[in-house]
C-alpha atoms as a PDB file:
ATOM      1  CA  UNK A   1       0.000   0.000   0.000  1.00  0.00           C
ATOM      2  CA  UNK A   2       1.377   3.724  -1.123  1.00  0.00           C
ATOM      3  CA  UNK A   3       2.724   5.866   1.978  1.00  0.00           C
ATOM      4  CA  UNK A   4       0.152   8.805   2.087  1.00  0.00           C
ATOM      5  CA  UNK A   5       1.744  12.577   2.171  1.00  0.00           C
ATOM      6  CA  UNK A   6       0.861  12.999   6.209  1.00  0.00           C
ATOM      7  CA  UNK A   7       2.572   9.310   6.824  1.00  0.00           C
ATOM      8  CA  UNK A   8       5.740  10.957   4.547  1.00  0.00           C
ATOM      9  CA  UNK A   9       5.806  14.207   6.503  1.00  0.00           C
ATOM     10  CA  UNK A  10       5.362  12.220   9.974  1.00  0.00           C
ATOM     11  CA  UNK A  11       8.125   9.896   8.883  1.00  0.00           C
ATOM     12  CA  UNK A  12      10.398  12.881   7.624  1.00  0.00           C
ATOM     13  CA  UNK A  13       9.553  15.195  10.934  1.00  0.00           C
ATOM     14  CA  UNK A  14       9.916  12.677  13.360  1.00  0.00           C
ATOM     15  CA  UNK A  15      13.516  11.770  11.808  1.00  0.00           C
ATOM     16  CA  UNK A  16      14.716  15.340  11.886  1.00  0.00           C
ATOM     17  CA  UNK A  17      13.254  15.520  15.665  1.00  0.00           C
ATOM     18  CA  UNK A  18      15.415  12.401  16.356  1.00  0.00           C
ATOM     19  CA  UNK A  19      18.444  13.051  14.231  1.00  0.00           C
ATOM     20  CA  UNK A  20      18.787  16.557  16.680  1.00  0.00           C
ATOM     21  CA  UNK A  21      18.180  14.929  19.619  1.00  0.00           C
ATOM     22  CA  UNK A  22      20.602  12.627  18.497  1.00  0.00           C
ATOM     23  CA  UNK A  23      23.033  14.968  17.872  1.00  0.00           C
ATOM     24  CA  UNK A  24      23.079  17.351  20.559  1.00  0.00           C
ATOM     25  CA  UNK A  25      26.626  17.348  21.889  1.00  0.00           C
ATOM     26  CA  UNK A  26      28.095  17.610  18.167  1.00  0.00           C
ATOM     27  CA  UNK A  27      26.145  20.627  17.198  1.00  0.00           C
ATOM     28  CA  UNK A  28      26.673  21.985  20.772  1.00  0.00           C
ATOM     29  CA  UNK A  29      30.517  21.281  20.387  1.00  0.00           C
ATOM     30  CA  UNK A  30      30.724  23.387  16.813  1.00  0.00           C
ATOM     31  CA  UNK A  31      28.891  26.066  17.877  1.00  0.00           C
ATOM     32  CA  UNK A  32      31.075  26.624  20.592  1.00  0.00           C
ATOM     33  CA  UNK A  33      34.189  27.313  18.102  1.00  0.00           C
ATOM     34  CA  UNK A  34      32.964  31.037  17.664  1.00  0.00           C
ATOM     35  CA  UNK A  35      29.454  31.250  19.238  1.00  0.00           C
ATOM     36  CA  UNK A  36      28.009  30.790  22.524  1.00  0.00           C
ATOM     37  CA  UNK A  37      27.893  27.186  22.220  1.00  0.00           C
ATOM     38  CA  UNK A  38      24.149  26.248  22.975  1.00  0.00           C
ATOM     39  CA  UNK A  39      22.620  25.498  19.861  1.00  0.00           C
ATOM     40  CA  UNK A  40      22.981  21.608  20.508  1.00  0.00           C
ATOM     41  CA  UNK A  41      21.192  21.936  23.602  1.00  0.00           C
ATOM     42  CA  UNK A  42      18.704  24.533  22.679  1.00  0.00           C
ATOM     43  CA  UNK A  43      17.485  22.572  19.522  1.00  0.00           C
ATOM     44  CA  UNK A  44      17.486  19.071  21.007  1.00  0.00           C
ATOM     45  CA  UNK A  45      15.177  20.192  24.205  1.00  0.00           C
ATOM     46  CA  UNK A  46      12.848  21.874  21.260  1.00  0.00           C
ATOM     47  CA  UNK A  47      13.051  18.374  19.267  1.00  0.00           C
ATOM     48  CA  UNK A  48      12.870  16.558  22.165  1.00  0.00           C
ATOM     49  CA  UNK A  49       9.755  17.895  23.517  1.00  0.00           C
ATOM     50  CA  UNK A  50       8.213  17.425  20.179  1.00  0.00           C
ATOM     51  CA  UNK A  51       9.082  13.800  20.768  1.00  0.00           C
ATOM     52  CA  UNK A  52       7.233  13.917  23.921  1.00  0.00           C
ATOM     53  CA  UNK A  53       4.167  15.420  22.814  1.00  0.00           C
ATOM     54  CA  UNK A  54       4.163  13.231  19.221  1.00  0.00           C
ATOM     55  CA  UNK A  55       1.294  10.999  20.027  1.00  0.00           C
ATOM     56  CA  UNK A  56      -0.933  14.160  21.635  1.00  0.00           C
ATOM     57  CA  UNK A  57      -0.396  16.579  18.233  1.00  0.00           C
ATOM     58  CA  UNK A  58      -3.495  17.529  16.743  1.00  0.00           C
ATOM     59  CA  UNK A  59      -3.590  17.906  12.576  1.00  0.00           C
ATOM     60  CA  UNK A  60      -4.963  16.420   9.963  1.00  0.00           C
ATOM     61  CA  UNK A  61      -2.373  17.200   7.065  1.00  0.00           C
ATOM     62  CA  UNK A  62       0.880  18.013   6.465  1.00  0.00           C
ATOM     63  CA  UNK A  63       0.729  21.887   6.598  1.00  0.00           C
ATOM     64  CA  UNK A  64      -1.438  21.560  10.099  1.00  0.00           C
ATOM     65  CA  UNK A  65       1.878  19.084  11.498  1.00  0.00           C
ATOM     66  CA  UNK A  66       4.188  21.691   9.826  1.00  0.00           C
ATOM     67  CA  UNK A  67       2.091  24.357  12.010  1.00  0.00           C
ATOM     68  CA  UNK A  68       2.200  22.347  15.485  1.00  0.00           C
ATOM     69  CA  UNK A  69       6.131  21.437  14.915  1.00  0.00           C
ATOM     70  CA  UNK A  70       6.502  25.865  14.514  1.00  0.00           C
ATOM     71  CA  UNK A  71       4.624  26.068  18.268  1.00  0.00           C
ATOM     72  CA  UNK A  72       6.263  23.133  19.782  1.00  0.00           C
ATOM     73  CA  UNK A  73       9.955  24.057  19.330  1.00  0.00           C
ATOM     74  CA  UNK A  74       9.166  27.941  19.276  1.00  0.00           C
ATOM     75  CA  UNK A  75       8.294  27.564  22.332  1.00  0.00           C
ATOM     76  CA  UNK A  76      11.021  25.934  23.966  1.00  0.00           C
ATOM     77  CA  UNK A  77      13.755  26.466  21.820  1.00  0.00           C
ATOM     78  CA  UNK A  78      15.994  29.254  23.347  1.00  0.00           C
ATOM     79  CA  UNK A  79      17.965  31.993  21.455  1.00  0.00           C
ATOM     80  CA  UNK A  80      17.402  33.128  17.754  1.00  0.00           C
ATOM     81  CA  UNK A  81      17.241  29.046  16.543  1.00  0.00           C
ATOM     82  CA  UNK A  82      14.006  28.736  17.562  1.00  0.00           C
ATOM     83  CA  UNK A  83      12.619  31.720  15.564  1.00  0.00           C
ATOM     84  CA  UNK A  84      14.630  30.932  12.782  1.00  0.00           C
ATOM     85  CA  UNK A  85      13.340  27.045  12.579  1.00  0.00           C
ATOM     86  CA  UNK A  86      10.032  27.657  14.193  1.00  0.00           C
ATOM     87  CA  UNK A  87       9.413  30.094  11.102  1.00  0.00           C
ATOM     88  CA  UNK A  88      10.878  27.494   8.504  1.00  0.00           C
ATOM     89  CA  UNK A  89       8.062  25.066   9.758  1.00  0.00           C
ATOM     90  CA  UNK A  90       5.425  27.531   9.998  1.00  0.00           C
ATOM     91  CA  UNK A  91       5.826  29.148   6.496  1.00  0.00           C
ATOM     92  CA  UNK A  92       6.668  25.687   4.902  1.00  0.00           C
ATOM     93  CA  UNK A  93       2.525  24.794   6.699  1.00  0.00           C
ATOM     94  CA  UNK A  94       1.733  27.992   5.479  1.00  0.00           C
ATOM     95  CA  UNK A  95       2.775  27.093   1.745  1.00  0.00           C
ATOM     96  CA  UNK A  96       0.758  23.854   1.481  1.00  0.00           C
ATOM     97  CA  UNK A  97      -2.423  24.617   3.541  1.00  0.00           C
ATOM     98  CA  UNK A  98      -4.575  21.776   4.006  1.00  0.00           C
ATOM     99  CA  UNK A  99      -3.640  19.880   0.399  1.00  0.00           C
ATOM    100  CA  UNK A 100      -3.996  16.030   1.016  1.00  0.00           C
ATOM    101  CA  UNK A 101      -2.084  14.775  -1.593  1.00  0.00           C
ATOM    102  CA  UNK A 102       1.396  16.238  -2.098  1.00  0.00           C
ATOM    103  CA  UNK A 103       3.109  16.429  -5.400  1.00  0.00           C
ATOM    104  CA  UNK A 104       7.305  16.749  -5.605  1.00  0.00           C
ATOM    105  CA  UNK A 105       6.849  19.936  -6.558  1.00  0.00           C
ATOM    106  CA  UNK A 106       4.528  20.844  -3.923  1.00  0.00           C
ATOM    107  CA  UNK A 107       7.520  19.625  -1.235  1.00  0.00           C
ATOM    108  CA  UNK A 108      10.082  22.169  -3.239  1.00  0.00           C
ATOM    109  CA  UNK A 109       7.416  24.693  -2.700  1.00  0.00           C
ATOM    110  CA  UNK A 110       7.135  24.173   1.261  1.00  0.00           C
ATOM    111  CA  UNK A 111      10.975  24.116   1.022  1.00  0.00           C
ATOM    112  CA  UNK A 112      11.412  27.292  -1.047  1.00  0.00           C
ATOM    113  CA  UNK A 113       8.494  28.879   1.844  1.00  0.00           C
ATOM    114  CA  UNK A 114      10.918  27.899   4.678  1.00  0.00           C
ATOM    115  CA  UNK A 115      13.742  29.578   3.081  1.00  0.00           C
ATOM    116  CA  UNK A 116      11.801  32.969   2.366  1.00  0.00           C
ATOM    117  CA  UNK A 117      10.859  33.008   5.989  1.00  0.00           C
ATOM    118  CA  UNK A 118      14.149  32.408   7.443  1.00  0.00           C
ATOM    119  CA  UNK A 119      15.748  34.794   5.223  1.00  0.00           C
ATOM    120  CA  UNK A 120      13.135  37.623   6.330  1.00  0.00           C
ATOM    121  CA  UNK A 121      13.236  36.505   9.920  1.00  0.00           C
ATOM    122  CA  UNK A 122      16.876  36.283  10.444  1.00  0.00           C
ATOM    123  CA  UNK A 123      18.150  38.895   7.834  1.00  0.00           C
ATOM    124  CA  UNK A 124      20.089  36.608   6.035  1.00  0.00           C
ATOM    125  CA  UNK A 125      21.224  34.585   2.819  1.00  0.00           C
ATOM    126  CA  UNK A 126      23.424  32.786   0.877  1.00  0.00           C
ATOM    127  CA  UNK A 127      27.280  33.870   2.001  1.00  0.00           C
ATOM    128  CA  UNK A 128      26.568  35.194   5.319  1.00  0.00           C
ATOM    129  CA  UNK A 129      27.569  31.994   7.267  1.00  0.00           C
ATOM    130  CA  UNK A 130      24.406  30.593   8.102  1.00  0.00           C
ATOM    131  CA  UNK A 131      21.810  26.859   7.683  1.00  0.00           C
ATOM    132  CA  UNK A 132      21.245  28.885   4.341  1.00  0.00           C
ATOM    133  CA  UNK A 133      24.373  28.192   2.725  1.00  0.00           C
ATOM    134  CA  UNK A 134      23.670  24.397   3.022  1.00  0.00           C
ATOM    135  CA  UNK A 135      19.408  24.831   2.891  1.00  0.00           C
ATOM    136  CA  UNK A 136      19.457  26.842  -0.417  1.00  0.00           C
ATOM    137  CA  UNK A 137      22.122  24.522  -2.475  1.00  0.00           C
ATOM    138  CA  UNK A 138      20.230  21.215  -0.882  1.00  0.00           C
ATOM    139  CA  UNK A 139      17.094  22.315  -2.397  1.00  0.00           C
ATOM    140  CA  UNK A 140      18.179  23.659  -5.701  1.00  0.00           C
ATOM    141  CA  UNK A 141      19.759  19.918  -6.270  1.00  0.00           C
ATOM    142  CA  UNK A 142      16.697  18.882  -4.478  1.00  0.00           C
ATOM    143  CA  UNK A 143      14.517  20.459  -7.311  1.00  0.00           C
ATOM    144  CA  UNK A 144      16.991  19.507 -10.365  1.00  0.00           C
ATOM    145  CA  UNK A 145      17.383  16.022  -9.076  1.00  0.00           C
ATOM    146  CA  UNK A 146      13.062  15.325  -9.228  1.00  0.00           C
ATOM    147  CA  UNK A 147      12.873  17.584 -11.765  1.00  0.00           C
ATOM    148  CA  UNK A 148      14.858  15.088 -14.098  1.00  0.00           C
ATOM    149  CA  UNK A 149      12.983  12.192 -13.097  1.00  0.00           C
ATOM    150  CA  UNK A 150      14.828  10.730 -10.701  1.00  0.00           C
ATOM    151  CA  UNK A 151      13.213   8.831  -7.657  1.00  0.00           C
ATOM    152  CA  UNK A 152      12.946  10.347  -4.268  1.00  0.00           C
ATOM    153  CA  UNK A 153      15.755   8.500  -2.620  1.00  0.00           C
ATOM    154  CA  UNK A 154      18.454   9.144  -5.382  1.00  0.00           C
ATOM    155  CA  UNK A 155      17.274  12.769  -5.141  1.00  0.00           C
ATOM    156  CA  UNK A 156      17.684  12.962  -1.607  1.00  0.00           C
ATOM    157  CA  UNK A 157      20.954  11.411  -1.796  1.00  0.00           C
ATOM    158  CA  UNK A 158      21.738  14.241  -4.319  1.00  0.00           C
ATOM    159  CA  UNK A 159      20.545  16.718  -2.156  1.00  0.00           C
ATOM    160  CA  UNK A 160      22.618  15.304   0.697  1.00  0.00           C
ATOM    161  CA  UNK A 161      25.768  15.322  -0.573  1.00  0.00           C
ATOM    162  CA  UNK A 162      25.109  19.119  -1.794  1.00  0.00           C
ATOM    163  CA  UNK A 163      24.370  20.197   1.635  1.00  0.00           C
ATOM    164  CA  UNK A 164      27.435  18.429   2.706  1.00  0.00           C
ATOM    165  CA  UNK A 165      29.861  20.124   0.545  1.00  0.00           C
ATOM    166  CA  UNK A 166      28.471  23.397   1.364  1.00  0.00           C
ATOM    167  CA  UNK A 167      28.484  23.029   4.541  1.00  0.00           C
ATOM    168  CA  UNK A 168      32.634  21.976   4.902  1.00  0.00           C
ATOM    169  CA  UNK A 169      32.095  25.157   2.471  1.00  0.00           C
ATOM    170  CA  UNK A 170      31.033  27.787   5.244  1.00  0.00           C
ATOM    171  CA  UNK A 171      34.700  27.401   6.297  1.00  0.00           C
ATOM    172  CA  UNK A 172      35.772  29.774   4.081  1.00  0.00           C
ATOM    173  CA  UNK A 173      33.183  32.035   4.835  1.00  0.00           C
ATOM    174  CA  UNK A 174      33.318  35.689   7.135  1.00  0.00           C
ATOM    175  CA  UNK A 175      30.135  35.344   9.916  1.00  0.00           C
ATOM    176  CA  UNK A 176      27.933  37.983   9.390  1.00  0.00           C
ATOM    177  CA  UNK A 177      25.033  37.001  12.000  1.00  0.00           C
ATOM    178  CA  UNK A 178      24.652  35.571  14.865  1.00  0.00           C
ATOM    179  CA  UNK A 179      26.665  35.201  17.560  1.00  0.00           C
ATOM    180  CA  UNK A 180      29.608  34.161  15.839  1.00  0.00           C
ATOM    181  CA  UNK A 181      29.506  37.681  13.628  1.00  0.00           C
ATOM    182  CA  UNK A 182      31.221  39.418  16.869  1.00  0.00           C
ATOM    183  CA  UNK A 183      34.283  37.498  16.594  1.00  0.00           C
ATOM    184  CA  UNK A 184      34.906  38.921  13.252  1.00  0.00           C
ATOM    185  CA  UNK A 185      37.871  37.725  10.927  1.00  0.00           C
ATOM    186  CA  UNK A 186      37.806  34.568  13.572  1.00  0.00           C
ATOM    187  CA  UNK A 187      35.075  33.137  12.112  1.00  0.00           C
ATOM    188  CA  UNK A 188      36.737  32.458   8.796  1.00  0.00           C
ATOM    189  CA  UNK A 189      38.089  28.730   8.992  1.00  0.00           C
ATOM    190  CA  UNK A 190      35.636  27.678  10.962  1.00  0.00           C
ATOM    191  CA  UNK A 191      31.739  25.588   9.943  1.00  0.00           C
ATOM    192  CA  UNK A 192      28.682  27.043  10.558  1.00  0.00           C
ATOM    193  CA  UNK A 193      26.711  25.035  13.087  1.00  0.00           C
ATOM    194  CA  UNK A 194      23.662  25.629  11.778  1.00  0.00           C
ATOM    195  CA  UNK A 195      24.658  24.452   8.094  1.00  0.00           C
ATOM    196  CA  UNK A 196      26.096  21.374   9.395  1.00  0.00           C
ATOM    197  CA  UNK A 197      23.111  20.784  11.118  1.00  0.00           C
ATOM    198  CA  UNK A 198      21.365  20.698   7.870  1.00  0.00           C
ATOM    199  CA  UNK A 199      24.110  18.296   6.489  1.00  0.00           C
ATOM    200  CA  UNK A 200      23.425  15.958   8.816  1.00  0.00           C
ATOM    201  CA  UNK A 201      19.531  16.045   8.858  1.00  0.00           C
ATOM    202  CA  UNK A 202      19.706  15.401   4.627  1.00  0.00           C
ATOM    203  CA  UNK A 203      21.827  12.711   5.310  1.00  0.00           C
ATOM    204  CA  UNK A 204      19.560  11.235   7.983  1.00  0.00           C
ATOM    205  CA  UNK A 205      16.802  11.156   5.424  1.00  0.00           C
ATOM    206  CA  UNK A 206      18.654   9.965   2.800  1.00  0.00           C
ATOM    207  CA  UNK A 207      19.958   6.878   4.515  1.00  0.00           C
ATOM    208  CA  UNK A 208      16.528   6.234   6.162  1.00  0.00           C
ATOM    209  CA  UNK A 209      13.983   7.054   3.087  1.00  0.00           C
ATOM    210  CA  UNK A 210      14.923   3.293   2.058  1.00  0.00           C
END
């Protein structure tokens, strides 16, 4: 029997709640290179709580889950992270409504939503040293990959190993928000937490899609 579009988006959210949880003390230890070093622990008690409240959420599609993942980790996420995903979530709900049946294209569109609103919200884009640099490239390949008829797992694959190169990428980048702006001309040489953090999360879903 075919996976409906809420099963997808339950399987996909749940594995990005898991995969931060997961990963706390790595993200934690990277942002502390320049920043103030909580972004591990801020995101997995967001992710974590969503976790802890799965079976209780209330929603019958994917932009209504998309909605209740914005509240959940908005509200317990500390710092500018949990704006910055809370809005991702919320405008990628936004973008779909209450459609049913989701087409590839419609998931590029709730991608290309999340991106607009954590541009506006955090004042940021591609070059500044932030989950951008990796979220923007992912989703272009994302986009190409389907685009050209390839399956979902060979696209996400794709997309993975995109967000992983750009990531190792921010390296060579100046920080130009956050935290991790203040230390100036330190920043270059080292990765951007939050675009690692997107690495890894493709890279969850690719290897558990199958």
């Amino acid at each position: 029997m075919e996976r409906s579009s809420l099963d997808t988006a339950r399987f996909v959210v749940k594995t990005i709640a898991q995969t931060v949880v997961d990963n706390e003390k790595y993200f934690g230890d990277l942002d502390a290179v320049v920043g103030d070093g909580d972004f591990g622990y801020s995101m997995a008690r967001g992710f974590e709580k969503l976790l802890e409240d799965w079976d209780s959420l209330e929603y019958t599609s994917v932009g209504g889950l998309c909605k209740k993942v914005a509240t959940t980790i908005t509200g317990r996420i500390g710092g500018t992270s949990g704006p910055i995903w809370g809005t991702g979530f919320l405008r990628a709900g936004v973008a779909i409504g209450d459609k049913q049946d989701l087409t590839s294209d419609d998931v590029i569109a709730m991608l290309r939503a999340a991106i607009g609103g954590i541009q506006q919200r955090g004042q940021s884009d591609l070059g500044d040293k932030t989950l951008l640099d990796a979220l923007i490239p992912a989703t272009d390949q994302l986009e190409a990959s389907l685009k050209s008829g390839k399956d979902a797992a060979t696209a996400l694959r794709e997309a993975a190993a995109v967000a992983r190169t750009q990531a190792e990428a921010t390296r060579e980048l100046l920080a130009k928000r956050g935290r991790a702006a203040y230390t100036g001309e330190r920043s270059i040489g080292t990765l951007d937490a939050g675009a690692m953090a997107i690495a890894v999360l493709f890279e969850r879903l690719s290897e558990a899609w199958t």
